[in-house]
PDB file of N, CA and C in Angstrom:
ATOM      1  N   UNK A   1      46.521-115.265 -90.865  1.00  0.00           N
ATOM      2  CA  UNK A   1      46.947-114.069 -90.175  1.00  0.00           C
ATOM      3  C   UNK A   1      46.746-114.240 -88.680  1.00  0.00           C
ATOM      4  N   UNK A   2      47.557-113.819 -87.967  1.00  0.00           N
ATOM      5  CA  UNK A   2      47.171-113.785 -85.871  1.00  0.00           C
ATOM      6  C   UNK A   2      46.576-112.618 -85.704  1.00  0.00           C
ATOM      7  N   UNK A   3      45.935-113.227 -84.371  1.00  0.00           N
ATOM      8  CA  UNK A   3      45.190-111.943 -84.226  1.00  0.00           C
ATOM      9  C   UNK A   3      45.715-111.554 -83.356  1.00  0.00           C
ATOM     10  N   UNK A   4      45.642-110.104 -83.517  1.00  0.00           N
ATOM     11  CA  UNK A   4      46.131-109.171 -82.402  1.00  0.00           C
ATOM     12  C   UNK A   4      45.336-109.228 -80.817  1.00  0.00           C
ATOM     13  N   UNK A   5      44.326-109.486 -80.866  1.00  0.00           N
ATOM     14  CA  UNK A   5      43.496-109.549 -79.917  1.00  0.00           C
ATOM     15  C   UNK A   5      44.480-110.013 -78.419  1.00  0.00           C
ATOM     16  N   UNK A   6      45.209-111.186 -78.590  1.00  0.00           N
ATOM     17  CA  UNK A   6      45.855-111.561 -76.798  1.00  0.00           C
ATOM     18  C   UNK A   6      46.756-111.113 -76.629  1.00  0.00           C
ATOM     19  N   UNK A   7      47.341-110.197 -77.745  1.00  0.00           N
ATOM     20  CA  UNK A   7      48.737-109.439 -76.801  1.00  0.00           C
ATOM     21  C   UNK A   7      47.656-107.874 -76.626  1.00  0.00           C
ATOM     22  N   UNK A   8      46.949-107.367 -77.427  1.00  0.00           N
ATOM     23  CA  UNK A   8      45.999-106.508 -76.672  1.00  0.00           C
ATOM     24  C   UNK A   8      45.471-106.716 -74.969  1.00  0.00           C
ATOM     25  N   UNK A   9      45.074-107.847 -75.375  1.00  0.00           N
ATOM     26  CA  UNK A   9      44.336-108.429 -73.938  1.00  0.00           C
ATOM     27  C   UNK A   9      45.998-108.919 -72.851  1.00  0.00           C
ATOM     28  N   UNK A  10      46.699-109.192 -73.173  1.00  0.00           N
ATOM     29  CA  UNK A  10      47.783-108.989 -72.342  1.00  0.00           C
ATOM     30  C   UNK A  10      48.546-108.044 -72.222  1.00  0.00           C
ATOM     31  N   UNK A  11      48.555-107.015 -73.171  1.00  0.00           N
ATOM     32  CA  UNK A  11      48.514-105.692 -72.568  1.00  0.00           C
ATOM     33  C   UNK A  11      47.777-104.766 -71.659  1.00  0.00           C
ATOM     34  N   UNK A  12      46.394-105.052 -71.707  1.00  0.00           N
ATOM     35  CA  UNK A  12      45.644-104.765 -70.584  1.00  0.00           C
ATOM     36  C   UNK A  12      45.698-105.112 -69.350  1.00  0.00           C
ATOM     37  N   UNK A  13      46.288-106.498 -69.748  1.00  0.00           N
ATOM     38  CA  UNK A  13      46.028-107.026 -68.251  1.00  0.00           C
ATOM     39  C   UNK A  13      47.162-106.587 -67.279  1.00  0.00           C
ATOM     40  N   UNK A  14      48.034-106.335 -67.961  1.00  0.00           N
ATOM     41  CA  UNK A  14      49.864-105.988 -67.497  1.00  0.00           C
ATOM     42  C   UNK A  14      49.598-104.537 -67.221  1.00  0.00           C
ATOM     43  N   UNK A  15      48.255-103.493 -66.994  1.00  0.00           N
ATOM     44  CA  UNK A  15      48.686-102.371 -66.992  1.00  0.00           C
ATOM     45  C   UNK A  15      47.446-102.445 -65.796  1.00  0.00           C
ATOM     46  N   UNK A  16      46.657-103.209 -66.134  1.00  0.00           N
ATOM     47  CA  UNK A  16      46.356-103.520 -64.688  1.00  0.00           C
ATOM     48  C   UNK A  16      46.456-103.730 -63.533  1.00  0.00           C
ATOM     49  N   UNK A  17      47.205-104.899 -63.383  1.00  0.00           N
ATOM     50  CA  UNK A  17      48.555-104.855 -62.251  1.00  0.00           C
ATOM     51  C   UNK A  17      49.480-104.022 -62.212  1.00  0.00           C
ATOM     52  N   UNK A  18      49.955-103.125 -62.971  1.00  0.00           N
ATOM     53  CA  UNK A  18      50.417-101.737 -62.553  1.00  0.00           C
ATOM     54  C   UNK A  18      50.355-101.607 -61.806  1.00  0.00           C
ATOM     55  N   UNK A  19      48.773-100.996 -62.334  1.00  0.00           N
ATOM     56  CA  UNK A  19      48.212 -99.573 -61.801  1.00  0.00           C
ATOM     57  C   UNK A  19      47.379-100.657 -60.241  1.00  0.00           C
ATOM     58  N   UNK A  20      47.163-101.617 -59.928  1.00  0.00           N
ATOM     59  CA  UNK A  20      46.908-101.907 -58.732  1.00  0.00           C
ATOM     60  C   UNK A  20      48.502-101.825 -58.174  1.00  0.00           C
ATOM     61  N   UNK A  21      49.617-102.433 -58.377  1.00  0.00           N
ATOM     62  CA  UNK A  21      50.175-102.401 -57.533  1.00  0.00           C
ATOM     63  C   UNK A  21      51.041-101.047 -57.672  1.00  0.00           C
ATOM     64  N   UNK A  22      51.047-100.108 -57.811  1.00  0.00           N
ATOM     65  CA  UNK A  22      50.790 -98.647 -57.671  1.00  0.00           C
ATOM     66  C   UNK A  22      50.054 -98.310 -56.477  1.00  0.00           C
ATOM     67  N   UNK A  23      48.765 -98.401 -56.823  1.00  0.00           N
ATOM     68  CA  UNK A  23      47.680 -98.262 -55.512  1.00  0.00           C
ATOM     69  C   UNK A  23      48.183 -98.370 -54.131  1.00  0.00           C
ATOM     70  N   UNK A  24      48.319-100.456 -53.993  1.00  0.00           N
ATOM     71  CA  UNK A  24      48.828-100.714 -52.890  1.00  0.00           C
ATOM     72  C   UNK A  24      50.115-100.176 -52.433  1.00  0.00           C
ATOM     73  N   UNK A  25      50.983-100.011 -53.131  1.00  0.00           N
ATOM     74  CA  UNK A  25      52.391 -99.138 -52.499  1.00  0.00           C
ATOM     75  C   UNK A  25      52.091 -97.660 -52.064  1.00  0.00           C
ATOM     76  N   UNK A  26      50.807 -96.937 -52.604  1.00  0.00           N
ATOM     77  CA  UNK A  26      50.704 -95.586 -52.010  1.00  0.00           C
ATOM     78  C   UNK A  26      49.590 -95.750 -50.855  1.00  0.00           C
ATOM     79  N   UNK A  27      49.116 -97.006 -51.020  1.00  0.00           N
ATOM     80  CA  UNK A  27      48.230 -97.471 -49.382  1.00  0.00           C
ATOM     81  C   UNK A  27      49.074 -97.738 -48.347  1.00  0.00           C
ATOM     82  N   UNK A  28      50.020 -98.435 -49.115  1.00  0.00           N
ATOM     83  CA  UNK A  28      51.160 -99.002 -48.029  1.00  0.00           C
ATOM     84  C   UNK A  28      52.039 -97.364 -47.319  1.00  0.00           C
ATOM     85  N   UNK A  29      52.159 -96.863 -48.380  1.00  0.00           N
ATOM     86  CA  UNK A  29      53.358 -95.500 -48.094  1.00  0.00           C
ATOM     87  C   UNK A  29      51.970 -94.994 -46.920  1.00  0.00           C
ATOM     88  N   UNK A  30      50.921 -94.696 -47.360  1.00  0.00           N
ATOM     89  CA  UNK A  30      50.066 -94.160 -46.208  1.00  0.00           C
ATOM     90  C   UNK A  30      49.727 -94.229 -45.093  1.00  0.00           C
ATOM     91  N   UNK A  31      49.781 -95.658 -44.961  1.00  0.00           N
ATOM     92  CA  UNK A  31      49.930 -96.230 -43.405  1.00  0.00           C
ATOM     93  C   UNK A  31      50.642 -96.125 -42.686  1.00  0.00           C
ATOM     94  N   UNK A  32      52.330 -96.293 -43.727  1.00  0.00           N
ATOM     95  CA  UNK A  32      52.991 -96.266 -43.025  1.00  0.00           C
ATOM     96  C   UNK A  32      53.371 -94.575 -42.191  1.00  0.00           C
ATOM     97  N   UNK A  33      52.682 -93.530 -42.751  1.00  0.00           N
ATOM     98  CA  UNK A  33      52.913 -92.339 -42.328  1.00  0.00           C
ATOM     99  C   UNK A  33      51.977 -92.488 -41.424  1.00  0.00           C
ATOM    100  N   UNK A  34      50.920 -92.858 -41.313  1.00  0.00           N
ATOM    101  CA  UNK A  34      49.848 -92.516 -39.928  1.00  0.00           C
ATOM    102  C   UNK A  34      50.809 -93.655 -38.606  1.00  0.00           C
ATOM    103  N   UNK A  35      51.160 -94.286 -38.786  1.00  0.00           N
ATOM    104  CA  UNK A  35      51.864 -95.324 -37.943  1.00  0.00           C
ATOM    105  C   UNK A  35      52.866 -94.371 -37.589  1.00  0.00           C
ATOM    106  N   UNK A  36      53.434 -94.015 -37.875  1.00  0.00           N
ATOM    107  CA  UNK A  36      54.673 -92.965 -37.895  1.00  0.00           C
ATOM    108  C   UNK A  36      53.864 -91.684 -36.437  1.00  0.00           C
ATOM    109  N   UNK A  37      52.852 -91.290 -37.015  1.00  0.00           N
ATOM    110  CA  UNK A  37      52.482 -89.895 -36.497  1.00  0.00           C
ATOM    111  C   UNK A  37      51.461 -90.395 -35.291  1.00  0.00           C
ATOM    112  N   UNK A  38      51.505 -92.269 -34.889  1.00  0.00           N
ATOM    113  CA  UNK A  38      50.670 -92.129 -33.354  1.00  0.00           C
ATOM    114  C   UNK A  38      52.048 -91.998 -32.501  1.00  0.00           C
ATOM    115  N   UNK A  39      51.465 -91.035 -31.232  1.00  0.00           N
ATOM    116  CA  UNK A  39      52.294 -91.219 -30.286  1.00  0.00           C
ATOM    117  C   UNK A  39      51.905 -92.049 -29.095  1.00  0.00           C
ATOM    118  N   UNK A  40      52.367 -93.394 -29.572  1.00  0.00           N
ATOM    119  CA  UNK A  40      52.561 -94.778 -29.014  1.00  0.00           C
ATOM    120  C   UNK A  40      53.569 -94.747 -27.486  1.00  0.00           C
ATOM    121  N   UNK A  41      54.502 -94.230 -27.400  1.00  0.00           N
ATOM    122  CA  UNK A  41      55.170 -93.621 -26.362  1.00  0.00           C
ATOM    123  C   UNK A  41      54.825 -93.026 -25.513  1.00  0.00           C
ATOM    124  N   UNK A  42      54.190 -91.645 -25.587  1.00  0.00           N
ATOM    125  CA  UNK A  42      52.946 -91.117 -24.653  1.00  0.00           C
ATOM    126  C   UNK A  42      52.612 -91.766 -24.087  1.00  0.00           C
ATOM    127  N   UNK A  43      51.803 -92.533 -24.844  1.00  0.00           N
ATOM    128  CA  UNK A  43      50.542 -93.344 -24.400  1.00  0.00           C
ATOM    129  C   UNK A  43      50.970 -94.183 -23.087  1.00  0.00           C
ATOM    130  N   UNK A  44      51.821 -95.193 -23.667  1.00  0.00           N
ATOM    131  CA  UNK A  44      52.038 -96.158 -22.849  1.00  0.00           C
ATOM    132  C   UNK A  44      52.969 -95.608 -21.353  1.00  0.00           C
ATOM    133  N   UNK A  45      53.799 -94.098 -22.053  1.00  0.00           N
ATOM    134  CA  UNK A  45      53.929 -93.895 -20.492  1.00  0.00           C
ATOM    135  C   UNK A  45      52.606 -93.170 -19.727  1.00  0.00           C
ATOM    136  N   UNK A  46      51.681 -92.696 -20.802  1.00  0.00           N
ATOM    137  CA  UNK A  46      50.882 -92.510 -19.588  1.00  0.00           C
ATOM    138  C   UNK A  46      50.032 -93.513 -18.731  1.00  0.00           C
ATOM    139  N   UNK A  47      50.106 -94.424 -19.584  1.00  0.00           N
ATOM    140  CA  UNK A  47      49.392 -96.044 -19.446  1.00  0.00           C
ATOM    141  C   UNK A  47      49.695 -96.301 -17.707  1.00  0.00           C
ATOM    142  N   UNK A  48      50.871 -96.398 -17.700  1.00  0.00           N
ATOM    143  CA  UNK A  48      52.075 -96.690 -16.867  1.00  0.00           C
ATOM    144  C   UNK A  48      52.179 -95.919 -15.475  1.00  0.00           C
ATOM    145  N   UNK A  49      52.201 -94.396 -15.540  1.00  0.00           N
ATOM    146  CA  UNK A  49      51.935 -93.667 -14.670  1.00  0.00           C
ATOM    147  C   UNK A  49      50.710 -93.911 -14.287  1.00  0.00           C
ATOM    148  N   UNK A  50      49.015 -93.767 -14.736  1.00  0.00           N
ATOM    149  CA  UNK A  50      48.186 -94.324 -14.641  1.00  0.00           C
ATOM    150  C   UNK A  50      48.028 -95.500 -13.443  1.00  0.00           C
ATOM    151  N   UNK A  51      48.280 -96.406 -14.240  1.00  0.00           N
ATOM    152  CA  UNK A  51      48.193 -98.021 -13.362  1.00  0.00           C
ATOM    153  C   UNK A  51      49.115 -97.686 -11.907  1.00  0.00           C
ATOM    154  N   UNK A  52      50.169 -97.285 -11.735  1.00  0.00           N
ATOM    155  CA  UNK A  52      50.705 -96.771 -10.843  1.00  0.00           C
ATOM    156  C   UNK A  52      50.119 -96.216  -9.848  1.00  0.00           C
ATOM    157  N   UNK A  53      49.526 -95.067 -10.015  1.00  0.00           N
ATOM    158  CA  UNK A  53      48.684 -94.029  -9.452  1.00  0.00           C
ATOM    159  C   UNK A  53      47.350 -94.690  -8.586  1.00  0.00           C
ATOM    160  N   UNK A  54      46.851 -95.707  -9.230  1.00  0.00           N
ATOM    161  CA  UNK A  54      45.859 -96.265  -9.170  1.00  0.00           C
ATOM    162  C   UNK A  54      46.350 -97.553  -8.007  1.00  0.00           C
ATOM    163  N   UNK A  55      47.270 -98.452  -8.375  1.00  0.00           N
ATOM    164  CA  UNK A  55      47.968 -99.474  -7.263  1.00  0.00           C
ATOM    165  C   UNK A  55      48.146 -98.568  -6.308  1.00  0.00           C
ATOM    166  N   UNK A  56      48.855 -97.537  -6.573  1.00  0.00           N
ATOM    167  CA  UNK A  56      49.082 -96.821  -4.879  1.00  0.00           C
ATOM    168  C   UNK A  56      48.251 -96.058  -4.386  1.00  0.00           C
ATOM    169  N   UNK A  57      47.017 -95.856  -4.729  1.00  0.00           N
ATOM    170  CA  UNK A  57      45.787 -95.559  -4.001  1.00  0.00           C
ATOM    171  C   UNK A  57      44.920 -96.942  -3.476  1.00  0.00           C
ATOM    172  N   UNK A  58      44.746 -97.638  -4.174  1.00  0.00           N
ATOM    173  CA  UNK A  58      44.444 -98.786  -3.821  1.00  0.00           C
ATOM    174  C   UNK A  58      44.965 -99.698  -2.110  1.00  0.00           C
ATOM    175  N   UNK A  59      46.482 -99.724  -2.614  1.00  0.00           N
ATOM    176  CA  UNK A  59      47.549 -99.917  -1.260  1.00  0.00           C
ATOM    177  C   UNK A  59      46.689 -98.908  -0.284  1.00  0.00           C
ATOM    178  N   UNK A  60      47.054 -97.354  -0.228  1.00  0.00           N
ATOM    179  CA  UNK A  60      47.198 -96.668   0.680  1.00  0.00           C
ATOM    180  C   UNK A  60      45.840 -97.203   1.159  1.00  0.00           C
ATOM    181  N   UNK A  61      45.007 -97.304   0.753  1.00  0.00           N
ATOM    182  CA  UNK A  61      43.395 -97.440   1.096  1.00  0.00           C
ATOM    183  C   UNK A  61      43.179 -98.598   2.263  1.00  0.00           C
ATOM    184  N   UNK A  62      43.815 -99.825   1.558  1.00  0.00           N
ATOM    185  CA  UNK A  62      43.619-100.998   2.440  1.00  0.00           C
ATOM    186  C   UNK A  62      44.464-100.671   3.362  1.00  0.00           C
ATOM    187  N   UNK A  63      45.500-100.199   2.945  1.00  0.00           N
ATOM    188  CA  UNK A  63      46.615-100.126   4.638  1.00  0.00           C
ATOM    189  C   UNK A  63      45.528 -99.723   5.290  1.00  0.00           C
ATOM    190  N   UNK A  64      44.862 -98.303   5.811  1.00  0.00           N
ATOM    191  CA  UNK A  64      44.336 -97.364   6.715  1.00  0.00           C
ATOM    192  C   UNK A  64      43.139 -98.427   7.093  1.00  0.00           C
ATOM    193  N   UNK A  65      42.327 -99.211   6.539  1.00  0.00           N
ATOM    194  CA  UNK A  65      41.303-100.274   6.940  1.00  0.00           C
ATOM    195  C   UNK A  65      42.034-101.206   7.648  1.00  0.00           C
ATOM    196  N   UNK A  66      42.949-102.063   7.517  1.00  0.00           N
ATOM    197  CA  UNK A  66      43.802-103.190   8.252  1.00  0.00           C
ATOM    198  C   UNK A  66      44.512-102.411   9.510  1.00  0.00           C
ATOM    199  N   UNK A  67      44.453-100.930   9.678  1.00  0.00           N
ATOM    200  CA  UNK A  67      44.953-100.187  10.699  1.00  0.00           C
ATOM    201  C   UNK A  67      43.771-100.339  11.646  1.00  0.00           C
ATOM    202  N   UNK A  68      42.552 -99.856  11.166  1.00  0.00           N
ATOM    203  CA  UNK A  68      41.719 -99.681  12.329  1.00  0.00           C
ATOM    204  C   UNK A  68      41.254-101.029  12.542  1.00  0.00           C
ATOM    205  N   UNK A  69      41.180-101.917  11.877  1.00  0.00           N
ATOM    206  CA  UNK A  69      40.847-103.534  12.369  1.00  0.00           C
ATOM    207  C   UNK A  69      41.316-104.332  13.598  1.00  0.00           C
ATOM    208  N   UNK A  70      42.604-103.432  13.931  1.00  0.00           N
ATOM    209  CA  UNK A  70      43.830-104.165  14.794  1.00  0.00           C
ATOM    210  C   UNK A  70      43.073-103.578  16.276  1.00  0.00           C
TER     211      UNK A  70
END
């Protein structure tokens, strides 16, 4: 007689990987919604304005020193 035992045990194992790759596709779907909801755009224009703001204070600064040097 066969034993039932390795298609049991390969039934387990096949519902295993399912249910993991289940998991990972609703980890994956999750990320991909927080990725979705940074505002990456903002940012970098405020990044941008920022660094800007900062070079042209910088400039204005040294100009007015190289003025009174002369």
């Amino acid at each position: 007689m066969s034993d039932p035992a390795p298609e049991e045990r390969q039934n387990e194992i096949m519902a295993a990987v399912k249910e993991v790759e289940a998991r990972s596709e609703g980890a994956l779907d999750a990320a991909r919604q927080r990725v979705k909801s940074w505002p990456l755009a903002k940012i970098g224009l405020g990044v941008g304005i920022g660094s800007a703001a900062i070079a042209g204070a910088v400039l204005f600064a040294s100009r007015g020193k190289s003025d009174k040097a002369r």
